[in-house]
N, C-alpha and C. Protein backbone atom coordinates (compact mmCIF):
# COMPACT_ATOMS: atom_id res chain seq x y z
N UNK A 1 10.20 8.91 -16.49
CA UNK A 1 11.12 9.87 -15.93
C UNK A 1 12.08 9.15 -14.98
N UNK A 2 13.30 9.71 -15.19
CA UNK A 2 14.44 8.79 -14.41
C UNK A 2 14.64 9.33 -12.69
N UNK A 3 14.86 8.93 -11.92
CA UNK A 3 14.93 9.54 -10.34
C UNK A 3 16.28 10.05 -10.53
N UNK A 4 16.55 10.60 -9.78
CA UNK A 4 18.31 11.05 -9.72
C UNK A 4 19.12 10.14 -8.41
N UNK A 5 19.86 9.77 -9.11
CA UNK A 5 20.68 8.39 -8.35
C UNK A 5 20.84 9.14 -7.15
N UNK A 6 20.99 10.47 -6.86
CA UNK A 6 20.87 10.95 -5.35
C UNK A 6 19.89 11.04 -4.37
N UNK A 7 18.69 10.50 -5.03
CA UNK A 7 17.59 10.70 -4.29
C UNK A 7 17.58 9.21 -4.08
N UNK A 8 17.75 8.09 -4.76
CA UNK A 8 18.02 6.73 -4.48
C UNK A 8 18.84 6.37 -3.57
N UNK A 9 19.75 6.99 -3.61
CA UNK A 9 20.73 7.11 -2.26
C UNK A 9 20.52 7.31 -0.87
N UNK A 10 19.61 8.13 -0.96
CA UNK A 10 19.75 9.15 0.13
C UNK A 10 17.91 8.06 0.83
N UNK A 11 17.29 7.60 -0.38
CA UNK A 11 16.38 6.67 0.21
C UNK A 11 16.73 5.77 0.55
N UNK A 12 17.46 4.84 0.56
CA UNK A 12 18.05 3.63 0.56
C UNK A 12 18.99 3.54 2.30
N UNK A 13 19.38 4.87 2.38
CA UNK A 13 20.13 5.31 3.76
C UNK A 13 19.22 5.16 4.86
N UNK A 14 18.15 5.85 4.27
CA UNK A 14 16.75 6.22 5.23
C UNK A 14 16.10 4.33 5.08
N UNK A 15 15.56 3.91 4.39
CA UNK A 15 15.14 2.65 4.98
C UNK A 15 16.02 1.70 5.43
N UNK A 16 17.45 1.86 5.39
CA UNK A 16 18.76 0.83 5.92
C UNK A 16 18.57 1.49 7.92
N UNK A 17 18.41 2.75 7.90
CA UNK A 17 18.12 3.18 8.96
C UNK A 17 16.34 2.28 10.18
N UNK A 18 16.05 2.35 9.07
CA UNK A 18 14.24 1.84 9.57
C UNK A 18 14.72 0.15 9.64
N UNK A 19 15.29 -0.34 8.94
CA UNK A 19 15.53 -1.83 8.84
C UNK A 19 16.55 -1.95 10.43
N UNK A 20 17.39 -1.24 10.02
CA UNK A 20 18.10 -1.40 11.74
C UNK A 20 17.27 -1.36 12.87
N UNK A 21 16.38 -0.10 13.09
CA UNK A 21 15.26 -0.85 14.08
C UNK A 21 14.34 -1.62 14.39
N UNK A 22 13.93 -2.44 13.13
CA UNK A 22 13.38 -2.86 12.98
C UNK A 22 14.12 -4.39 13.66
N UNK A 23 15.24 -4.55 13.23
CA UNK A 23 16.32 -5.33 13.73
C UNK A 23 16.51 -5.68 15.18
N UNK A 24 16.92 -4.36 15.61
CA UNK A 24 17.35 -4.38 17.16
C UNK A 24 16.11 -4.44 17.44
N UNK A 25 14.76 -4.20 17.28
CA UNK A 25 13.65 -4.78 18.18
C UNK A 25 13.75 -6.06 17.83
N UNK A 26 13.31 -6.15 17.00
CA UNK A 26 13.56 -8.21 17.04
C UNK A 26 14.63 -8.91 17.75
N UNK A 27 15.76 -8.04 17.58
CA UNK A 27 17.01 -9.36 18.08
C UNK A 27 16.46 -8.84 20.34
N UNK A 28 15.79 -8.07 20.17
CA UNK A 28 15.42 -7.29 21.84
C UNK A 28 14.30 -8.59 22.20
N UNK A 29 13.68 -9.07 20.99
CA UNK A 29 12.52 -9.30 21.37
C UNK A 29 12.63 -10.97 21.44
N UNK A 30 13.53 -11.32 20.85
CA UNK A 30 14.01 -12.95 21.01
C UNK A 30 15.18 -12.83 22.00
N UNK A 31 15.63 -12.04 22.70
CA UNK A 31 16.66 -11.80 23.81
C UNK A 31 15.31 -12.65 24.60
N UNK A 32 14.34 -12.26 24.78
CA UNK A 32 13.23 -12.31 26.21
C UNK A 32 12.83 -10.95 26.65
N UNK A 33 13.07 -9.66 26.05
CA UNK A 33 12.94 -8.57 26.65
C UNK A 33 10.96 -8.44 26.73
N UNK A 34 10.58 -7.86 27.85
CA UNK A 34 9.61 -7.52 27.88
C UNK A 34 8.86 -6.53 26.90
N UNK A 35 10.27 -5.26 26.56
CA UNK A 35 9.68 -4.31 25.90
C UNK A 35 10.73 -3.77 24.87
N UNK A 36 10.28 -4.22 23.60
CA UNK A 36 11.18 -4.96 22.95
C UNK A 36 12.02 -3.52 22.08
N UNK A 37 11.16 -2.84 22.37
CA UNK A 37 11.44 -0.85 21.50
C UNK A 37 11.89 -0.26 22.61
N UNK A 38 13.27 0.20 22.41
CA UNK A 38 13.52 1.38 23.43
C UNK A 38 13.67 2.70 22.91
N UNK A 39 14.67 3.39 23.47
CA UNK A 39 15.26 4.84 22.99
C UNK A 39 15.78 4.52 21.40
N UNK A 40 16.74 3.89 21.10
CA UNK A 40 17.56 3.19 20.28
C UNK A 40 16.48 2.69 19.11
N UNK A 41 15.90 1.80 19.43
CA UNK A 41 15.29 1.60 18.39
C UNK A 41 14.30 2.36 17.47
N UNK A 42 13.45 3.46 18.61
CA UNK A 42 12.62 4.55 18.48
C UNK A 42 13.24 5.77 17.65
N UNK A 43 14.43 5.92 17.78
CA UNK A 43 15.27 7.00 17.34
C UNK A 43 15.99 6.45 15.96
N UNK A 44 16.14 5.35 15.85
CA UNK A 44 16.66 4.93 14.61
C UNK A 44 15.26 5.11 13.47
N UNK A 45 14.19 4.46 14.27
CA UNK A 45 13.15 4.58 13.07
C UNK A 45 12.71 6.05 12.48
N UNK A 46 12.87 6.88 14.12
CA UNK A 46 12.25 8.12 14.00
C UNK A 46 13.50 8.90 12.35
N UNK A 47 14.62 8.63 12.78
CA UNK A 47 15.70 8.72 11.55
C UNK A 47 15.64 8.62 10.71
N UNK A 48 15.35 6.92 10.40
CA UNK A 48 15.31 6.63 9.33
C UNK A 48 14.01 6.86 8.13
N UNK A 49 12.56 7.55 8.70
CA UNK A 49 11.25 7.85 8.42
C UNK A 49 11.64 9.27 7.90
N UNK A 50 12.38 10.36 8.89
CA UNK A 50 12.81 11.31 8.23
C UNK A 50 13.64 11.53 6.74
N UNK A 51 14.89 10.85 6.57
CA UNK A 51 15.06 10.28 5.44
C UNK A 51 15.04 9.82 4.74
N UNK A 52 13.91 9.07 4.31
CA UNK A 52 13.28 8.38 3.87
C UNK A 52 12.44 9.01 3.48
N UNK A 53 11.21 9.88 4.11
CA UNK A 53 10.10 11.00 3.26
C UNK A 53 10.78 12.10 2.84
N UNK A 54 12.11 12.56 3.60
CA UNK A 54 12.74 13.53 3.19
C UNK A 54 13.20 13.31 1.22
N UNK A 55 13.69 11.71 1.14
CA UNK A 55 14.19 11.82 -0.36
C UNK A 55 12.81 11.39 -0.96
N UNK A 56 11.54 10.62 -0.69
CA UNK A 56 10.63 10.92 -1.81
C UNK A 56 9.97 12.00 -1.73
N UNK A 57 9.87 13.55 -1.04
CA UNK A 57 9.25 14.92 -1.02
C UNK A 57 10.66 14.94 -1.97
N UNK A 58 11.98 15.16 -2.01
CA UNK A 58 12.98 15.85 -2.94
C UNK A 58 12.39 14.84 -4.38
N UNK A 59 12.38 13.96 -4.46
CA UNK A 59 11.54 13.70 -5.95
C UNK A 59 10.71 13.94 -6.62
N UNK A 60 9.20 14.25 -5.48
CA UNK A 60 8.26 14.75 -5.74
C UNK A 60 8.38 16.14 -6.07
N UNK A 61 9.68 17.22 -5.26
CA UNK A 61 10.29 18.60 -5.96
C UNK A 61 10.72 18.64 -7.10
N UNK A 62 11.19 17.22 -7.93
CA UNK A 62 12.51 16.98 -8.75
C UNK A 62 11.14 17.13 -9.74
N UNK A 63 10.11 16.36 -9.77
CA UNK A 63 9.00 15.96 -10.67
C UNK A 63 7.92 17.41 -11.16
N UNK A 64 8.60 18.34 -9.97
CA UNK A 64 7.65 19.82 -10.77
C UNK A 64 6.32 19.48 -9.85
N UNK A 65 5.95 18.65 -8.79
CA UNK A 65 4.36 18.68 -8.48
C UNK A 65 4.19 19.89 -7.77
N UNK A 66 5.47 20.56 -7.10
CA UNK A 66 5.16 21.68 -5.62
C UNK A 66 5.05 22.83 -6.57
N UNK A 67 5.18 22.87 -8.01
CA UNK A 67 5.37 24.52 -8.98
C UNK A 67 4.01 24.34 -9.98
C-alpha cells in the first residue's frame, strides 16, 4: 500500500522540526552551556513529536485500522 505523498510531507516537517532541536542542543552543548535544553529547544521537539505522530496516526486513518 502506497502512503500519500501528504502524509510524507507533513512527516518529514515534523522530524526536520525534532532534528532542529536536537541541533540547537548540541551546538548549546559544545558552546560550554551547562544546560544544554532550554525553552527553544524543548518546544521545537515538543513540535516537532506532535507532527510527526500527528502524520503516522493520519496513515494509520488512511490504512482503515481506526474503522
Amino acid at each position: 500500500m502506497m502512503v500519500p505523498v501528504q502524509v510524507v510531507v507533513v512527516f518529514v516537517i515534523g522530524a526536520a522540526f525534532l532534528m532542529a532541536a536536537i541541533g540547537y542542543a548540541f551546538y548549546r552543548k559544545l558552546e560550554g552551556s551547562a544546560e544544554p535544553t532550554n525553552r527553544l529547544s524543548n518546544a521545537l521537539a515538543t513540535v516537532g513529536g506532535v507532527i510527526a505522530g500527528g502524520a503516522m496516526l493520519w496513515e494509520l486513518a488512511h490504512q482503515g485500522i481506526f474503522t
